[in-house]
Protein backbone atom coordinates (compact mmCIF):
# COMPACT_ATOMS: atom_id res chain seq x y z
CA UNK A 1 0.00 0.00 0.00
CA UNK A 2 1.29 3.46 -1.04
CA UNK A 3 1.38 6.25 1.15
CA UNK A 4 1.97 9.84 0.80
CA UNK A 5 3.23 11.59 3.64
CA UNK A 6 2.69 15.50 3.48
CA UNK A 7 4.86 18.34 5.60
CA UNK A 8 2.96 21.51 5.47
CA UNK A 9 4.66 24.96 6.42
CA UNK A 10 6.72 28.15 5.67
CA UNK A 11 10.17 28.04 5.50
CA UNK A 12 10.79 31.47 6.44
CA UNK A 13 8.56 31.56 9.16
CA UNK A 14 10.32 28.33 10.18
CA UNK A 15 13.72 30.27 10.18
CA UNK A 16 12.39 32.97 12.12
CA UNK A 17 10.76 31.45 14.94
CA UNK A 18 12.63 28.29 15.56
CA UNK A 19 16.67 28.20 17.17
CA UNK A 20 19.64 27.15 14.97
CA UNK A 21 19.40 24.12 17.53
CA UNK A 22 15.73 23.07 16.30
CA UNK A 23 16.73 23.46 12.89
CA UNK A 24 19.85 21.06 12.83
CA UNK A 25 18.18 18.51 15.12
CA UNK A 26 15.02 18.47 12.38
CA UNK A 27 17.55 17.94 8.93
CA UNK A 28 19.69 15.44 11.40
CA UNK A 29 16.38 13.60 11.80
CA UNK A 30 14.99 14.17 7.97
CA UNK A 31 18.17 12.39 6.86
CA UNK A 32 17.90 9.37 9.33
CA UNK A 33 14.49 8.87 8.33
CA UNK A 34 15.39 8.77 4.76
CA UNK A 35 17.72 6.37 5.52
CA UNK A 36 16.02 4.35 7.40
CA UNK A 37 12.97 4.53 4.73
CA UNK A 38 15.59 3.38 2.05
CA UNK A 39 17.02 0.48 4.31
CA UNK A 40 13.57 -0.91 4.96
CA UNK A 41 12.87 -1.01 1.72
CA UNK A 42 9.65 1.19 2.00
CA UNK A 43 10.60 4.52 0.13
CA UNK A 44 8.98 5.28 -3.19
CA UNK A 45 10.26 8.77 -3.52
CA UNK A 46 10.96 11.76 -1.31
CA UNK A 47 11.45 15.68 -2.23
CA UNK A 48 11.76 18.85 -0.04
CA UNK A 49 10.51 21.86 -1.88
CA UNK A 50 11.51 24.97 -2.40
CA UNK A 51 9.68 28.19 -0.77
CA UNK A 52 6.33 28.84 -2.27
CA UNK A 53 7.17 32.32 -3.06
CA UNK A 54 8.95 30.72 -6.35
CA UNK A 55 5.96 29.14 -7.02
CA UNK A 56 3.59 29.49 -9.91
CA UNK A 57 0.32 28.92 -10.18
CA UNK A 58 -1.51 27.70 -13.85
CA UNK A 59 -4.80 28.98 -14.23
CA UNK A 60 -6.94 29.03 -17.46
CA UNK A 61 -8.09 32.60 -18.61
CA UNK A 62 -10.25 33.16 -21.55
CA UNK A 63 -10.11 30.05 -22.51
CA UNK A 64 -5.70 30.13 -22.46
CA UNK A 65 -2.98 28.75 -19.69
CA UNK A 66 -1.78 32.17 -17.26
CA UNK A 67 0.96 31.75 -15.18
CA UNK A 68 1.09 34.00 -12.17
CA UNK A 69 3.91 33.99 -9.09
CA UNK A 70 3.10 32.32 -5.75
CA UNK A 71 0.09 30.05 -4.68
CA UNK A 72 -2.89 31.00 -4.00
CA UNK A 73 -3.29 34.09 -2.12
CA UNK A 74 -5.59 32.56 0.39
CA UNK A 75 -2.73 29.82 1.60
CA UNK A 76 -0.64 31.04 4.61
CA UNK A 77 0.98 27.28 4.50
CA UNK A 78 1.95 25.46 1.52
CA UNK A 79 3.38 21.52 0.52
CA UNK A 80 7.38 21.94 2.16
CA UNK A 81 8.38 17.80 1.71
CA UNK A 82 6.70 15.07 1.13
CA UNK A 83 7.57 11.32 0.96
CA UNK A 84 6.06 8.55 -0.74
CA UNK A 85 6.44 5.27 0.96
CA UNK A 86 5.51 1.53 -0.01
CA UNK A 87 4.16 -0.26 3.19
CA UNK A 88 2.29 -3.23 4.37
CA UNK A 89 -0.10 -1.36 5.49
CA UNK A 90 -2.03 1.66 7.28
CA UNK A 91 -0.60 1.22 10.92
CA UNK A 92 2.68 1.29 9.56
CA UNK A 93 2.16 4.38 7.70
CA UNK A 94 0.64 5.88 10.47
CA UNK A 95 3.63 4.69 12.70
CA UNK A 96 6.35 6.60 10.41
CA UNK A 97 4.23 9.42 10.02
CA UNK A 98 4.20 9.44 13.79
CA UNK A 99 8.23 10.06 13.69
CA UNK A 100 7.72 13.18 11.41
CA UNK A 101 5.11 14.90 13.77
CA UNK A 102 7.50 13.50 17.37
CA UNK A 103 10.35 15.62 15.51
CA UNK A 104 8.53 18.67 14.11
CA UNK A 105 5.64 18.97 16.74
CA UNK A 106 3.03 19.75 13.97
CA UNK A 107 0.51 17.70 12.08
CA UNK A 108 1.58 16.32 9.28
CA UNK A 109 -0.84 14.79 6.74
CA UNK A 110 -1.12 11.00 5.75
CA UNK A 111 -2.90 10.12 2.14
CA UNK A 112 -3.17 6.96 0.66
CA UNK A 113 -2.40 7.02 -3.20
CA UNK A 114 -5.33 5.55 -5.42
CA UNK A 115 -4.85 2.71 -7.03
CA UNK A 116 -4.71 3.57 -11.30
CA UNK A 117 -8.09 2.54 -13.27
CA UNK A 118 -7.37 -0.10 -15.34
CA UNK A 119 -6.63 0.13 -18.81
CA UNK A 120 -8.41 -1.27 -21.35
């Protein structure tokens, strides 16, 4: 069963309000947990993202594709990492996704990725 496990934030905020101290401890603990994801077996794919003020955002205006800087304006928090893992199932998703919120202290989201219709 496939899993995606979602960090939501703001880097800058992040950088702001948390200690040099907070900030090492969370990337020593980002790279354990890749490492232990790859060990097991169990990572599909993992990404950190850049700040969402280099994002863009595709919308479709008179009937053509716009491009306009940053997401929308209504998000204070945007998609900061994410990792996809392969597990056995739920309570072991749930249990890794448990490390992520021990270390950051906020909730992080857990999705299950749909299965592909089948082709015909």
């Amino acid at each position: 069963m496939k899993y995606m496990i979602m960090m939501f934030g703001d880097a800058a905020t992040m950088y702001e309000t948390q200690s040099a101290e907070y900030i090492k401890d969370m990337m020593t603990f980002m790279h354990g947990f890749y490492d232990e994801l790859v060990q097991s077996g169990e990572l599909v794919f993992a990404e950190g993202l850049v700040d969402s003020t280099q994002a863009k955002t595709v919308r479709i205006q008179n009937g053509l594709p716009v491009a306009t800087d940053g997401p929308f304006a209504e998000t204070k928090e945007s998609l900061i990492g994410f990792w996809v893992v392969d597990v056995e199932n739920e309570a072991r998703a749930i249990e890794l996704t448990s490390k992520v919120v021990a270390c950051i202290q906020q909730p992080v989201e857990l999705r299950r990725v749909g299965d592909a219709p089948p082709q015909e």
